[in-house]
N, C-alpha and C. Protein backbone atom coordinates (compact mmCIF):
# COMPACT_ATOMS: atom_id res chain seq x y z
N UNK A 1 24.27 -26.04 -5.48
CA UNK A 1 23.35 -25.05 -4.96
C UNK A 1 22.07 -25.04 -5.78
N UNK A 2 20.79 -24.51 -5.16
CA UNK A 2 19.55 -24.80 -5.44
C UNK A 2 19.71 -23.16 -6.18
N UNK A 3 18.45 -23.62 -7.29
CA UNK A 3 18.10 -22.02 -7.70
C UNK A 3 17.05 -21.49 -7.08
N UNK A 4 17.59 -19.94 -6.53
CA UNK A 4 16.47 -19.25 -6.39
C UNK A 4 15.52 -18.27 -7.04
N UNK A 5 14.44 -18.36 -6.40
CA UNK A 5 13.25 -17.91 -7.13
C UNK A 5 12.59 -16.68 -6.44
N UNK A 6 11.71 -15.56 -7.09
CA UNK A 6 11.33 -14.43 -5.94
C UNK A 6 9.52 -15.28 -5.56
N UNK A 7 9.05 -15.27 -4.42
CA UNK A 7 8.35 -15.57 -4.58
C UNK A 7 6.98 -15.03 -4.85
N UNK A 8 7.72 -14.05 -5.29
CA UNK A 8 6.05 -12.82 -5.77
C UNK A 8 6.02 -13.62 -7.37
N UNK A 9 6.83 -13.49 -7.94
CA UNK A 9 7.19 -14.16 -9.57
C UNK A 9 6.36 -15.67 -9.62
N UNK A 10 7.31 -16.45 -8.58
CA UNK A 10 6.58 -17.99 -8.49
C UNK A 10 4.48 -17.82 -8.51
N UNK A 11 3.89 -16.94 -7.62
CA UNK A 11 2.82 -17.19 -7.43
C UNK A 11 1.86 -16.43 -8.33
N UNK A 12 3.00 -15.58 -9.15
CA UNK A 12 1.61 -14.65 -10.31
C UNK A 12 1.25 -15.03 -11.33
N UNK A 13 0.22 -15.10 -11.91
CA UNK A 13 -1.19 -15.33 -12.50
C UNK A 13 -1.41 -16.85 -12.22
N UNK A 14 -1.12 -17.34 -10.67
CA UNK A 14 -1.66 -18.19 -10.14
C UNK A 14 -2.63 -18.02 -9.41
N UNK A 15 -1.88 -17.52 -7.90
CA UNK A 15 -3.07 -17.18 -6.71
C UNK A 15 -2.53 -15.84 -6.45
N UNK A 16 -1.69 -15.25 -7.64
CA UNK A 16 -1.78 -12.96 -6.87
C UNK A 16 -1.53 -12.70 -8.36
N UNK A 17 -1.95 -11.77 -8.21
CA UNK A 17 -1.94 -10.86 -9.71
C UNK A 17 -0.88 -9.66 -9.48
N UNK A 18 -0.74 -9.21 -10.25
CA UNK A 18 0.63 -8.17 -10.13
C UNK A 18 0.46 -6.60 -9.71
N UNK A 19 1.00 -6.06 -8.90
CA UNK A 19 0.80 -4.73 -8.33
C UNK A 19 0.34 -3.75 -9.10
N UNK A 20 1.12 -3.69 -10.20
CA UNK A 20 0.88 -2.70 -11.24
C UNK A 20 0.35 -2.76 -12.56
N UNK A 21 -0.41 -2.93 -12.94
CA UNK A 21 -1.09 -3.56 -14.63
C UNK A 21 -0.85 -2.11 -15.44
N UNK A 22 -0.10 -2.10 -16.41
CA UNK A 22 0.32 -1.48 -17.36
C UNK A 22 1.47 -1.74 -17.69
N UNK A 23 1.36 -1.47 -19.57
CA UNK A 23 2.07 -1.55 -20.34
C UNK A 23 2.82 0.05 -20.84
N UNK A 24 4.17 -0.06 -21.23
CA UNK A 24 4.81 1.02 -21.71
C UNK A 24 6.06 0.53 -22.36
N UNK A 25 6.55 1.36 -23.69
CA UNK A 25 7.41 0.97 -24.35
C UNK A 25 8.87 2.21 -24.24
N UNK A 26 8.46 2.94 -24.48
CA UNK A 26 9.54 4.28 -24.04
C UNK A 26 9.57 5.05 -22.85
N UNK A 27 8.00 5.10 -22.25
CA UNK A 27 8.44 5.76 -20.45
C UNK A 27 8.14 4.46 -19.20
N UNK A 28 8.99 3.68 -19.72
CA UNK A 28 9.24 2.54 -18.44
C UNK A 28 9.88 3.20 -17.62
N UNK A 29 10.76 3.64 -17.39
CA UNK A 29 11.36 3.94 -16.43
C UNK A 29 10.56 4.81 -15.54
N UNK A 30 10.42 5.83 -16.02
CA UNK A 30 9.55 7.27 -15.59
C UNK A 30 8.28 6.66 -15.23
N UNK A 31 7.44 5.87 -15.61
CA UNK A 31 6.18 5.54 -14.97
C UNK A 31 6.17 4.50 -13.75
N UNK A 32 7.76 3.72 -14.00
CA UNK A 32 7.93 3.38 -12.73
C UNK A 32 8.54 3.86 -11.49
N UNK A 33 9.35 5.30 -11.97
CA UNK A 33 9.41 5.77 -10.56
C UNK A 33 8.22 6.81 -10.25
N UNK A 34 7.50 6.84 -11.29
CA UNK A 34 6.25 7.35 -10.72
C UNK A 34 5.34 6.71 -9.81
N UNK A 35 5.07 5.37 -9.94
CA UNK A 35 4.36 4.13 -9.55
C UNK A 35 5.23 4.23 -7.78
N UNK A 36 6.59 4.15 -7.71
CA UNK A 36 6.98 4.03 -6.58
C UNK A 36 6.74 5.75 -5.73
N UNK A 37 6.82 6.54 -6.17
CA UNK A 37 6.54 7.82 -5.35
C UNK A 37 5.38 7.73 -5.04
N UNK A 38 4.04 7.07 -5.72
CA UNK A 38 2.91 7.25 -5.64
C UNK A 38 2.50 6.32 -4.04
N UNK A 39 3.48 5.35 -4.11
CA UNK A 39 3.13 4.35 -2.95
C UNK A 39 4.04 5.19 -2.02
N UNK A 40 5.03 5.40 -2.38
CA UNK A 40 5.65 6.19 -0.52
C UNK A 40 5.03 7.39 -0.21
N UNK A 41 4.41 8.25 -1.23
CA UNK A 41 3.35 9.07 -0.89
C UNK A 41 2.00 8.44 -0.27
N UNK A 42 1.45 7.52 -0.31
CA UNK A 42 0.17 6.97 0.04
C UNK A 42 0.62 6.69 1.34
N UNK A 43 1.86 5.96 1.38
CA UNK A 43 2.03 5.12 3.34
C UNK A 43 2.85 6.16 3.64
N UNK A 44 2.89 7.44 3.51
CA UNK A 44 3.83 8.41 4.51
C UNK A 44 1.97 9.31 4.95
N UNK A 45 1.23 9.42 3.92
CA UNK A 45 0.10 10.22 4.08
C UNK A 45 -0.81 9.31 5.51
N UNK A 46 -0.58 7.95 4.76
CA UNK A 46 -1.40 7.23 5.87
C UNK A 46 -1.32 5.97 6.45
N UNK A 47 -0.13 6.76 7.33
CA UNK A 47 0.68 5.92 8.53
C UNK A 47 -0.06 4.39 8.78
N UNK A 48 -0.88 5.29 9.73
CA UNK A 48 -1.50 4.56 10.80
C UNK A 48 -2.86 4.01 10.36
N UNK A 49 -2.98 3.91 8.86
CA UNK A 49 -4.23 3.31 8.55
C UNK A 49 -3.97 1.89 7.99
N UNK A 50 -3.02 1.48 8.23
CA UNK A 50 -3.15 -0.35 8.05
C UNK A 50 -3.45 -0.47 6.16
N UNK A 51 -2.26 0.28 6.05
CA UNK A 51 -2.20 0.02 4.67
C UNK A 51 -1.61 -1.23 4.16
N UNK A 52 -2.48 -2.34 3.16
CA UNK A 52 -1.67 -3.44 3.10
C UNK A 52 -0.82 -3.39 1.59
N UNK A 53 -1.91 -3.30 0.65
CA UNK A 53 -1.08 -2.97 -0.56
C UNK A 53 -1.94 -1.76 -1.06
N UNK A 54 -0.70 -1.65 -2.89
CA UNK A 54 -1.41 -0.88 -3.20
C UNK A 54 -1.41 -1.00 -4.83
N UNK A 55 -2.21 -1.45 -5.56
CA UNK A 55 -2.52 -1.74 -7.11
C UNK A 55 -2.48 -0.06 -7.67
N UNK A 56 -1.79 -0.01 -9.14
CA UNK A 56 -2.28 0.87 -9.84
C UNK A 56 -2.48 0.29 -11.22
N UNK A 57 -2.83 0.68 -11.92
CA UNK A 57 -3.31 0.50 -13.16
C UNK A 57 -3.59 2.28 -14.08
N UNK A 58 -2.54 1.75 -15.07
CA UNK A 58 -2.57 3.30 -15.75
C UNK A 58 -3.62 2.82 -17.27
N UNK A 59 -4.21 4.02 -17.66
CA UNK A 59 -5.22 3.88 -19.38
C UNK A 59 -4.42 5.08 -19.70
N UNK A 60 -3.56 5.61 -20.79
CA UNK A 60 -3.92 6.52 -21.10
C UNK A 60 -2.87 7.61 -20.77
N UNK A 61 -4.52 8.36 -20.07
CA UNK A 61 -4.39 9.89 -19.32
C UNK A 61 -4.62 9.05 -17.92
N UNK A 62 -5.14 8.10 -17.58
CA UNK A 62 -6.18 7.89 -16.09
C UNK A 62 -5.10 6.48 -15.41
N UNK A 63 -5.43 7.26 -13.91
CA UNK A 63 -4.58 6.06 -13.10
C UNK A 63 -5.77 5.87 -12.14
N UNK A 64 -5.79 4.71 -12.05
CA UNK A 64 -6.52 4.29 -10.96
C UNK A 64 -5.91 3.11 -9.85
N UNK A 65 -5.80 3.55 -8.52
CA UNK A 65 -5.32 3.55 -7.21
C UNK A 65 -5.88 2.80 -6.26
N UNK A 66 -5.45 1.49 -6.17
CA UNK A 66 -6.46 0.40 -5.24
C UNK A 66 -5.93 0.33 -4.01
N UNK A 67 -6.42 0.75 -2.80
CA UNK A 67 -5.57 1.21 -1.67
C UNK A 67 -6.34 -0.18 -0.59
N UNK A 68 -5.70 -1.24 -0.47
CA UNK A 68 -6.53 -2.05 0.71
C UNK A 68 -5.90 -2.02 1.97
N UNK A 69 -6.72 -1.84 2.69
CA UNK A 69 -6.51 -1.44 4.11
C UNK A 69 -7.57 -2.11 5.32
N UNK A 70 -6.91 -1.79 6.29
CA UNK A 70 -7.54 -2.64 7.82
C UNK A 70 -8.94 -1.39 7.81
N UNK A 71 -8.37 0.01 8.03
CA UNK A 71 -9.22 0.90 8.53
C UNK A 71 -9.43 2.00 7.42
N UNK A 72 -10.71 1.38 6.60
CA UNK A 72 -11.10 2.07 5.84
C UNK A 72 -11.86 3.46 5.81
N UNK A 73 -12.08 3.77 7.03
CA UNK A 73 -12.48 5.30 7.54
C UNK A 73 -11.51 6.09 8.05
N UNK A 74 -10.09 5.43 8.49
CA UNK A 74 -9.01 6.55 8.43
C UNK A 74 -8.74 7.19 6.83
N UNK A 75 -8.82 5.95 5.84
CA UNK A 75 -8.56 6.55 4.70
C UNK A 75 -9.41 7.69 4.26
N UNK A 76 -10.90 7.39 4.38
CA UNK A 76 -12.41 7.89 3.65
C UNK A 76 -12.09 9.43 4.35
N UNK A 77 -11.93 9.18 5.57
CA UNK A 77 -12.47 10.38 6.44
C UNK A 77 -13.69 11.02 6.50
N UNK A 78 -13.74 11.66 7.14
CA UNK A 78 -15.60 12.69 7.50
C UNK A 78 -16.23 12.83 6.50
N UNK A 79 -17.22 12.03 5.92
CA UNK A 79 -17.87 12.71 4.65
C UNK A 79 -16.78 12.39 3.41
N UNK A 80 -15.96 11.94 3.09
CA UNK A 80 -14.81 11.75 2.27
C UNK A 80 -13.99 12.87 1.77
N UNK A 81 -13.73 13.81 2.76
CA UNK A 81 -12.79 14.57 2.31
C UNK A 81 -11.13 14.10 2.54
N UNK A 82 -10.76 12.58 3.30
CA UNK A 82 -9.82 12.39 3.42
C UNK A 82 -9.61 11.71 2.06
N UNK A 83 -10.45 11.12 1.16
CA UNK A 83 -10.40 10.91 0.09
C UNK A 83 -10.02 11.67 -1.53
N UNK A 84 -11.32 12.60 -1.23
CA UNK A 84 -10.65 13.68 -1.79
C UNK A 84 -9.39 14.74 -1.80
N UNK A 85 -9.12 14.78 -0.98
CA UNK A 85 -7.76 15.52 -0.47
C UNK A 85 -6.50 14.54 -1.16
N UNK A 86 -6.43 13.68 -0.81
CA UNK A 86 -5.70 12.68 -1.25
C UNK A 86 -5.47 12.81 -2.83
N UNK A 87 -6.90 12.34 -3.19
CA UNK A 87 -7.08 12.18 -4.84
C UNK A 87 -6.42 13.74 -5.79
N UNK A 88 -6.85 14.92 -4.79
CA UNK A 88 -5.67 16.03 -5.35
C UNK A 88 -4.69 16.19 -5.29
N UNK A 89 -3.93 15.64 -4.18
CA UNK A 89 -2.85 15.54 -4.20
C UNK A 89 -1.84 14.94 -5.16
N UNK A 90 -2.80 13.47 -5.59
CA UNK A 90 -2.06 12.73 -6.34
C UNK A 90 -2.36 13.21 -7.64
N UNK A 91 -3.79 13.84 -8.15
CA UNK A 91 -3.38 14.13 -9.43
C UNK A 91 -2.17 15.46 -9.64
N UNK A 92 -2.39 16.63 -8.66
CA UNK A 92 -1.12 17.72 -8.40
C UNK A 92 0.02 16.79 -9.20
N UNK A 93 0.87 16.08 -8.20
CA UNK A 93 1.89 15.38 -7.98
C UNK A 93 1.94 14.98 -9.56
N UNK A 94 0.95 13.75 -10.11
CA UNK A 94 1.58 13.04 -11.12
C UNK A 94 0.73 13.99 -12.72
N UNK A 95 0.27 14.93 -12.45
CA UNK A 95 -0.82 15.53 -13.67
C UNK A 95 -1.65 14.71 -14.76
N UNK A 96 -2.18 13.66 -13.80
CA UNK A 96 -2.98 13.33 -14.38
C UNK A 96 -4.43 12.73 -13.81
N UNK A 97 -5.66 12.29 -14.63
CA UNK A 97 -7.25 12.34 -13.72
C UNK A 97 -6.56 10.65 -12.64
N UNK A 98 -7.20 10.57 -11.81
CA UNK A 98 -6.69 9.71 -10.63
C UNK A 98 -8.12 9.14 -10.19
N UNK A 99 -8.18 7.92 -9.10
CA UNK A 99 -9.22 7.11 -9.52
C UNK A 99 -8.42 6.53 -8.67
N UNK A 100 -9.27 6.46 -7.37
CA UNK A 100 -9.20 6.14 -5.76
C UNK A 100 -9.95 4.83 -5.29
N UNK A 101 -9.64 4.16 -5.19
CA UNK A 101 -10.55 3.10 -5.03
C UNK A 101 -10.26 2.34 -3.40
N UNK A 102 -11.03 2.51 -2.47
CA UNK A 102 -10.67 1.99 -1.07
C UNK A 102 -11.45 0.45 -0.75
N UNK A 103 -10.06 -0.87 -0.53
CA UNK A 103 -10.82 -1.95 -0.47
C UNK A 103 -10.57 -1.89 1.00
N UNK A 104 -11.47 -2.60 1.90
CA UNK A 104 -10.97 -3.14 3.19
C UNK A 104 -10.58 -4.79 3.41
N UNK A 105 -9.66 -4.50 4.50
CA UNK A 105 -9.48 -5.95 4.38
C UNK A 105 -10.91 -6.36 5.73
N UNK A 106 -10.92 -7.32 4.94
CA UNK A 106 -11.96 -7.76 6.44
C UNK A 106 -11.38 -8.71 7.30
N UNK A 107 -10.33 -9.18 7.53
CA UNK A 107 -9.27 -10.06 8.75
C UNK A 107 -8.08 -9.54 8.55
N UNK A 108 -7.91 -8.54 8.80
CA UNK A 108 -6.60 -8.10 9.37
C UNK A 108 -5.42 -9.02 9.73
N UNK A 109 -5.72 -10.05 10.67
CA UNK A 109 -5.07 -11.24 11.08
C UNK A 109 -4.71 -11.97 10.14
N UNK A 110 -4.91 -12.32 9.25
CA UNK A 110 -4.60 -12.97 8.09
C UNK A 110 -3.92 -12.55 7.05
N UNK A 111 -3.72 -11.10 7.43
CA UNK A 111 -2.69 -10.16 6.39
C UNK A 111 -1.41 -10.52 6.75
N UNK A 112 -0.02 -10.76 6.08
CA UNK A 112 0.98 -11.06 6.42
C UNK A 112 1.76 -9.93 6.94
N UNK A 113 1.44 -8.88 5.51
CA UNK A 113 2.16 -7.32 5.79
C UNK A 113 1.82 -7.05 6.89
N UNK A 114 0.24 -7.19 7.77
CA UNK A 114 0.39 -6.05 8.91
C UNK A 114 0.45 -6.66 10.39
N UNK A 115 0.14 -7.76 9.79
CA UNK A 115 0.66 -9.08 11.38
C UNK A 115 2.07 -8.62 11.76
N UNK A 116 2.93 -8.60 10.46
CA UNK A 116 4.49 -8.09 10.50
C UNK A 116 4.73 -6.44 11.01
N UNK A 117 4.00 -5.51 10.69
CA UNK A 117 3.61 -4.48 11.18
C UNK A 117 3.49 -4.46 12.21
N UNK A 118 1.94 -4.70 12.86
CA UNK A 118 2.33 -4.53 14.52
C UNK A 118 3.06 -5.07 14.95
N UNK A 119 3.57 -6.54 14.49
CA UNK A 119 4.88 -6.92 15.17
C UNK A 119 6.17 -6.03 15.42
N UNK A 120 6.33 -5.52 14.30
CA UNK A 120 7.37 -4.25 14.91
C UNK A 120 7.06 -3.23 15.25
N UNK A 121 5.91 -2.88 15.71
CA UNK A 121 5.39 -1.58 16.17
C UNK A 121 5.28 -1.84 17.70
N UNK A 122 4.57 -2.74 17.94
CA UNK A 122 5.38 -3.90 19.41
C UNK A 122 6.77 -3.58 19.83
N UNK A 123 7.75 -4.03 19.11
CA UNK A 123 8.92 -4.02 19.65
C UNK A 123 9.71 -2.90 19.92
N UNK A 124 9.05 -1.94 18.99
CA UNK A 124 9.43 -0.03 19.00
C UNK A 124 9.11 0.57 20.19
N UNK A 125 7.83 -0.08 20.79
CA UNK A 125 7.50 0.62 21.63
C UNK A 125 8.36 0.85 23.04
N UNK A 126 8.27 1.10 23.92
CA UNK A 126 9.48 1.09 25.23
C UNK A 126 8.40 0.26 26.27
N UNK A 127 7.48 -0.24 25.93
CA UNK A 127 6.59 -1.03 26.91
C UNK A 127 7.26 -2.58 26.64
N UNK A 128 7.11 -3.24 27.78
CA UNK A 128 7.36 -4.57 28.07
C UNK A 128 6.35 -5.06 27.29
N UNK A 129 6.57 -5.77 26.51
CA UNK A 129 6.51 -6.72 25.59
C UNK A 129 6.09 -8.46 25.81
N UNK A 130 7.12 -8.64 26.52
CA UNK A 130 6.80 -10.33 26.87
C UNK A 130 6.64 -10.70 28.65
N UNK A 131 6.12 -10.03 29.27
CA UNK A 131 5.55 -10.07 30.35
C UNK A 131 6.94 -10.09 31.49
N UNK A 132 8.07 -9.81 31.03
CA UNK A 132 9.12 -10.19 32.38
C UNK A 132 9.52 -8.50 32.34
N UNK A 133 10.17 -8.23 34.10
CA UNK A 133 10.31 -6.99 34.91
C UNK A 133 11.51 -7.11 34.74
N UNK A 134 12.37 -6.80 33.98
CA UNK A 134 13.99 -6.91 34.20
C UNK A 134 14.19 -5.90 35.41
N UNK A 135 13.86 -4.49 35.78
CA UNK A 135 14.52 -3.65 36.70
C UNK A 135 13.29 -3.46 37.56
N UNK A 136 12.80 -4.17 38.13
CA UNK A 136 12.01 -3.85 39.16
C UNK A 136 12.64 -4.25 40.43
């Protein structure tokens, strides 16, 4: 049998850099289930905005939050209060200053995560899908 490999591991500090940049010696644990609440809080807040990933990077006291996405004005919202709203939330949540940063993707199509996305958002739906009438 062949060994396997993850392939997020195989390709980092090649061609992807790593989700989370920080170091910790005694609250590893705790800053990583912080790191994971912070992301199921971000894609439960914003479904439907073509969230692809999401970088944090902790200093300190300060986290800063790289949110790349298809639709960068669902995130921003009116004037950026969908931004701000957000950014309180997350400092509330983790008590500490927070640091929002919104990239867009500019080809969507070329994203793997959300090609895979609508692909199952496709198949959820109760609409015909691949052009055949089974009960007509």
């Amino acid at each position: 049998m062949g060994q396997k490999i993850s392939p997020v591991g195989f390709r980092v500090g090649i061609i992807k850099d790593w989700d989370a940049r920080w170091y910790a010696e005694k609250d590893y644990t705790k800053l990583l289930h912080e790191d994971l609440q912070i992301r199921d809080f971000i894609k439960k807040q914003l479904e439907g905005a073509g969230i692809s990933r999401i970088e944090i990077d902790r200093a300190a006291n300060n986290l800063r939050v790289n949110i790349h996405t298809a639709k960068p004005g669902m995130v921003i919202g009116r004037g950026g209060t969908g931004v701000d709203e957000l950014r309180k939330q997350l400092e509330k949540r983790t008590g500490k200053k927070v640091h929002l940063n919104i990239i867009e993707i500019k080809v969507p199509e070329l994203d793997a995560y959300l090609v895979a996305e609508s692909v199952a958002n496709a198949l959820e739906r109760p609409e015909n899908f691949c052009g055949m009438h089974f009960f007509n």
